[in-house]
C-alpha atoms as a PDB file:
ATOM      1  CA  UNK A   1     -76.841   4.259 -48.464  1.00  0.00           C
ATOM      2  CA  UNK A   2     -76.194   0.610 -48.202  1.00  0.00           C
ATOM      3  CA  UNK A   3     -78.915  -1.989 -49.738  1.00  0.00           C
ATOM      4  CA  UNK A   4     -78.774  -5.158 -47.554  1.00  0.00           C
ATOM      5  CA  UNK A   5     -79.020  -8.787 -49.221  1.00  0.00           C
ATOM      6  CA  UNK A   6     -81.962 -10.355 -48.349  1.00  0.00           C
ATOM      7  CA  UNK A   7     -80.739 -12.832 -45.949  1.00  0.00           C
ATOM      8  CA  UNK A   8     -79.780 -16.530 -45.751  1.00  0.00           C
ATOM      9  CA  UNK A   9     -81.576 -19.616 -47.456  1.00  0.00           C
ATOM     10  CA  UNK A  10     -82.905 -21.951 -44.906  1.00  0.00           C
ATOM     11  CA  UNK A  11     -80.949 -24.815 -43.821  1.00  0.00           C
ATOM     12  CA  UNK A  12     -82.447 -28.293 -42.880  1.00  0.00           C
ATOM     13  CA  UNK A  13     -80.052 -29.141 -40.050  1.00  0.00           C
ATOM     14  CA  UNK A  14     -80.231 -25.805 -38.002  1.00  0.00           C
ATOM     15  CA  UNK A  15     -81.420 -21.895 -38.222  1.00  0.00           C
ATOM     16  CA  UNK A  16     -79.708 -19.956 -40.733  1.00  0.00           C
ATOM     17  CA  UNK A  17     -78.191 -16.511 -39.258  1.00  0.00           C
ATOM     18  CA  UNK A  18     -76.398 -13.802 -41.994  1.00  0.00           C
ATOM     19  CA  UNK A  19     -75.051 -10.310 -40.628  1.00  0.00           C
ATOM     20  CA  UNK A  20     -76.495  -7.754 -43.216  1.00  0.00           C
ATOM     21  CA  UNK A  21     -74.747  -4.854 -41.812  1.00  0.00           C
ATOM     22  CA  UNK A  22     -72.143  -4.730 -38.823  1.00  0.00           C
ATOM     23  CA  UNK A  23     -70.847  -1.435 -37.690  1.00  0.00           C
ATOM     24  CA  UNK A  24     -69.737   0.001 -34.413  1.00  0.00           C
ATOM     25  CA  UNK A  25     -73.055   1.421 -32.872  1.00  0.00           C
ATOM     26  CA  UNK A  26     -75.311  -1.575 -34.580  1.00  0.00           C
ATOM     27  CA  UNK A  27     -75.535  -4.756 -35.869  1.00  0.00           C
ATOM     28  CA  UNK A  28     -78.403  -6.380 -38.211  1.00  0.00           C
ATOM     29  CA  UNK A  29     -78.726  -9.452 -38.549  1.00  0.00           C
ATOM     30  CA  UNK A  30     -81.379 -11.997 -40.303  1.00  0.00           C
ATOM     31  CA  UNK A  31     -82.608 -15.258 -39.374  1.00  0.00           C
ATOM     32  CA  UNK A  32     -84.335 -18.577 -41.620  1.00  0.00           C
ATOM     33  CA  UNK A  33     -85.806 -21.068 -39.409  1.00  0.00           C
ATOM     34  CA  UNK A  34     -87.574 -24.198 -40.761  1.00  0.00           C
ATOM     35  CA  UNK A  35     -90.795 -25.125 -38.652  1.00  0.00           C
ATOM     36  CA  UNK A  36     -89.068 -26.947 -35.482  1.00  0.00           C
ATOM     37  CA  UNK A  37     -86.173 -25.123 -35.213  1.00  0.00           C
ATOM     38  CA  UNK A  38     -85.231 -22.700 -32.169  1.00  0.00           C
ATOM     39  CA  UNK A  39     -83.260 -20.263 -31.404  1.00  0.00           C
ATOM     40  CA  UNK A  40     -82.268 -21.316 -27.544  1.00  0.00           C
ATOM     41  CA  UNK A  41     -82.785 -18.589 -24.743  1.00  0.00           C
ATOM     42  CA  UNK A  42     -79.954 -16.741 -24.561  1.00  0.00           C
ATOM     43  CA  UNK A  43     -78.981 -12.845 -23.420  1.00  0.00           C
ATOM     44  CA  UNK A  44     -76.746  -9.759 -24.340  1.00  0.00           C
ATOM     45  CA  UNK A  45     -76.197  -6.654 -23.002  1.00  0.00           C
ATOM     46  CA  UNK A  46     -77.771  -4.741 -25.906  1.00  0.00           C
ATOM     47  CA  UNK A  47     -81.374  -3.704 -27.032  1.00  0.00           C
ATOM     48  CA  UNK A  48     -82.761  -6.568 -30.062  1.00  0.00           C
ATOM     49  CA  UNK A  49     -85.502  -5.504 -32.166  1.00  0.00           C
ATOM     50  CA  UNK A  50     -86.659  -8.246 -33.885  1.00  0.00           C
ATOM     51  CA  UNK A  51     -89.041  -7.471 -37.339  1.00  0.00           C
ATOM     52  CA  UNK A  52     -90.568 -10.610 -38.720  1.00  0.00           C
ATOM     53  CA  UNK A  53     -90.621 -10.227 -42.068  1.00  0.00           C
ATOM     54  CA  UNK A  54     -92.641 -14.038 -42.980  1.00  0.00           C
ATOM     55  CA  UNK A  55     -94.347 -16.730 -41.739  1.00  0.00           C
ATOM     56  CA  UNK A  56     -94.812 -16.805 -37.519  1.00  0.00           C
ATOM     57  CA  UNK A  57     -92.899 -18.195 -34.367  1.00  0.00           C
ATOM     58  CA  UNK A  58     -93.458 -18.137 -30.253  1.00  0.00           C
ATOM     59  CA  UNK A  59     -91.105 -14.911 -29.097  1.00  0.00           C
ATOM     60  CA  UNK A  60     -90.194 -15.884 -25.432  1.00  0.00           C
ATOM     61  CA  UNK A  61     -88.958 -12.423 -23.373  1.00  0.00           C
ATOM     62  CA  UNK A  62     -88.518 -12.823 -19.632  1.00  0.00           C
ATOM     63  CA  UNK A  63     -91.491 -14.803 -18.486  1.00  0.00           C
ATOM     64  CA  UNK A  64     -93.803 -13.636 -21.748  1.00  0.00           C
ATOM     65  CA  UNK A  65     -94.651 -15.758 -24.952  1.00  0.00           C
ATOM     66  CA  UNK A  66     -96.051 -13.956 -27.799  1.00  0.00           C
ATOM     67  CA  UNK A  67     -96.567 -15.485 -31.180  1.00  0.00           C
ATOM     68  CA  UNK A  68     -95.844 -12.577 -33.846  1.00  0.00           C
ATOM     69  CA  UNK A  69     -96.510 -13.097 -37.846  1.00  0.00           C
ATOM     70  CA  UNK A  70     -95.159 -10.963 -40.371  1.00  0.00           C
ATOM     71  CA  UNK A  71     -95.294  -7.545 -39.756  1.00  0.00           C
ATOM     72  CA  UNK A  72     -95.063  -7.472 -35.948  1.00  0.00           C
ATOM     73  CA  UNK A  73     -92.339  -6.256 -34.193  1.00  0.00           C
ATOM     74  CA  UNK A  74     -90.726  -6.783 -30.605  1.00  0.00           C
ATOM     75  CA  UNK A  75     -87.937  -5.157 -28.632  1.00  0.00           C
ATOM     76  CA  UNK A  76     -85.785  -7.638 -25.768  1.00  0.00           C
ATOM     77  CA  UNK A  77     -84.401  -5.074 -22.787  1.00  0.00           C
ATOM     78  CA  UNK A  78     -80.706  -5.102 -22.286  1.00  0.00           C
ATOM     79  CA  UNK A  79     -79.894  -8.572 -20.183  1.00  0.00           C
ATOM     80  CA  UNK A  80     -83.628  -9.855 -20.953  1.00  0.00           C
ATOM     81  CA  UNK A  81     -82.953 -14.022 -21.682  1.00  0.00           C
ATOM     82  CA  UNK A  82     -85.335 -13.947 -25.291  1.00  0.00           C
ATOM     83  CA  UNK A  83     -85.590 -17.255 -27.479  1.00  0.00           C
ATOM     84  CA  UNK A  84     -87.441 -18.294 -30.426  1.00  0.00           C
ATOM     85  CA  UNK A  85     -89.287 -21.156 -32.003  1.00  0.00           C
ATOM     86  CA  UNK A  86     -90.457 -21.660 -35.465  1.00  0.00           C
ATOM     87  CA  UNK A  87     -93.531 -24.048 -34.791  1.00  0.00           C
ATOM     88  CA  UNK A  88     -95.712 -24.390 -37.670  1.00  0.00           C
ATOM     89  CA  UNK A  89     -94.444 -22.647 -40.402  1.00  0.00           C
ATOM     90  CA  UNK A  90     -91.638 -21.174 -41.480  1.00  0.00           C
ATOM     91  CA  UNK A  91     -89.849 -17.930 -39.902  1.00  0.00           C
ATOM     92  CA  UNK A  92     -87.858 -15.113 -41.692  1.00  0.00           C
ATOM     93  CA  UNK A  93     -86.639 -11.987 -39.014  1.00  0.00           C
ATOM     94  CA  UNK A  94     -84.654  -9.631 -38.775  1.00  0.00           C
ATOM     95  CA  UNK A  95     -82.753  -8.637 -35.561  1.00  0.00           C
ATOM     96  CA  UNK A  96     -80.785  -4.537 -35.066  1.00  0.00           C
ATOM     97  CA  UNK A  97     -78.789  -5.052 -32.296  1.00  0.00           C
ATOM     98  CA  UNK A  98     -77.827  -1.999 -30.548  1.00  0.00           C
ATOM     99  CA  UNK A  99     -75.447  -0.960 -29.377  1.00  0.00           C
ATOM    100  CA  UNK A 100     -73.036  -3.336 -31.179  1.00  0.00           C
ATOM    101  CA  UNK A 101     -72.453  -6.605 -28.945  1.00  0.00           C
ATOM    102  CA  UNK A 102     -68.987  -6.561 -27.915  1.00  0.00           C
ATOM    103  CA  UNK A 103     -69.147  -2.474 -27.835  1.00  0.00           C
ATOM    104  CA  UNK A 104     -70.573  -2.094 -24.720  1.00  0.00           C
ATOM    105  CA  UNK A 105     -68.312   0.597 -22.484  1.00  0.00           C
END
């Protein structure tokens, strides 16, 4: 068993991001966003599950918004464009990527 670290410290200028585990079939990684910040819309070619672990934040998927506190979940379909904003408070998650990015065959 590996215990993760709890994930980055927030940073004033821009989201934090930390990679808490990285192996072939999966990556995890967690995000720190300050109210205002974004993560821009962006896609892979892998499954996200995102678990938000504080605070809340607008979860854009395809043409859906969804505003999801802590405890709620989400999953982003292989080539779905997904983005995130931090709007009133601040916004700890956690994102498995699977498979890998890069691993695809």
């Amino acid at each position: 068993m590996n215990v993760l670290p709890a994930g980055p410290a927030a940073r004033p200028e821009r989201p934090a991001t930390q990679i808490l585990h990285d192996e072939s079939n999966v990556r995890v990684v967690a995000f720190h966003l300050l109210p205002g910040q974004k993560v821009p819309p962006h896609h892979n070619n892998s499954t996200v599950l995102v678990s938000v672990l504080e605070g809340e934040g607008l979860f854009h998927g395809g043409e859906t918004v969804t505003t999801l506190r802590a405890g709620d979940m989400a999953v982003f379909a292989p080539g779905e464009t997904h983005a995130i904003d931090a709007v009133d408070s601040l916004l700890r998650f956690v994102a498995v990527i699977t498979p890998r990015p890069g691993d695809h065959r």
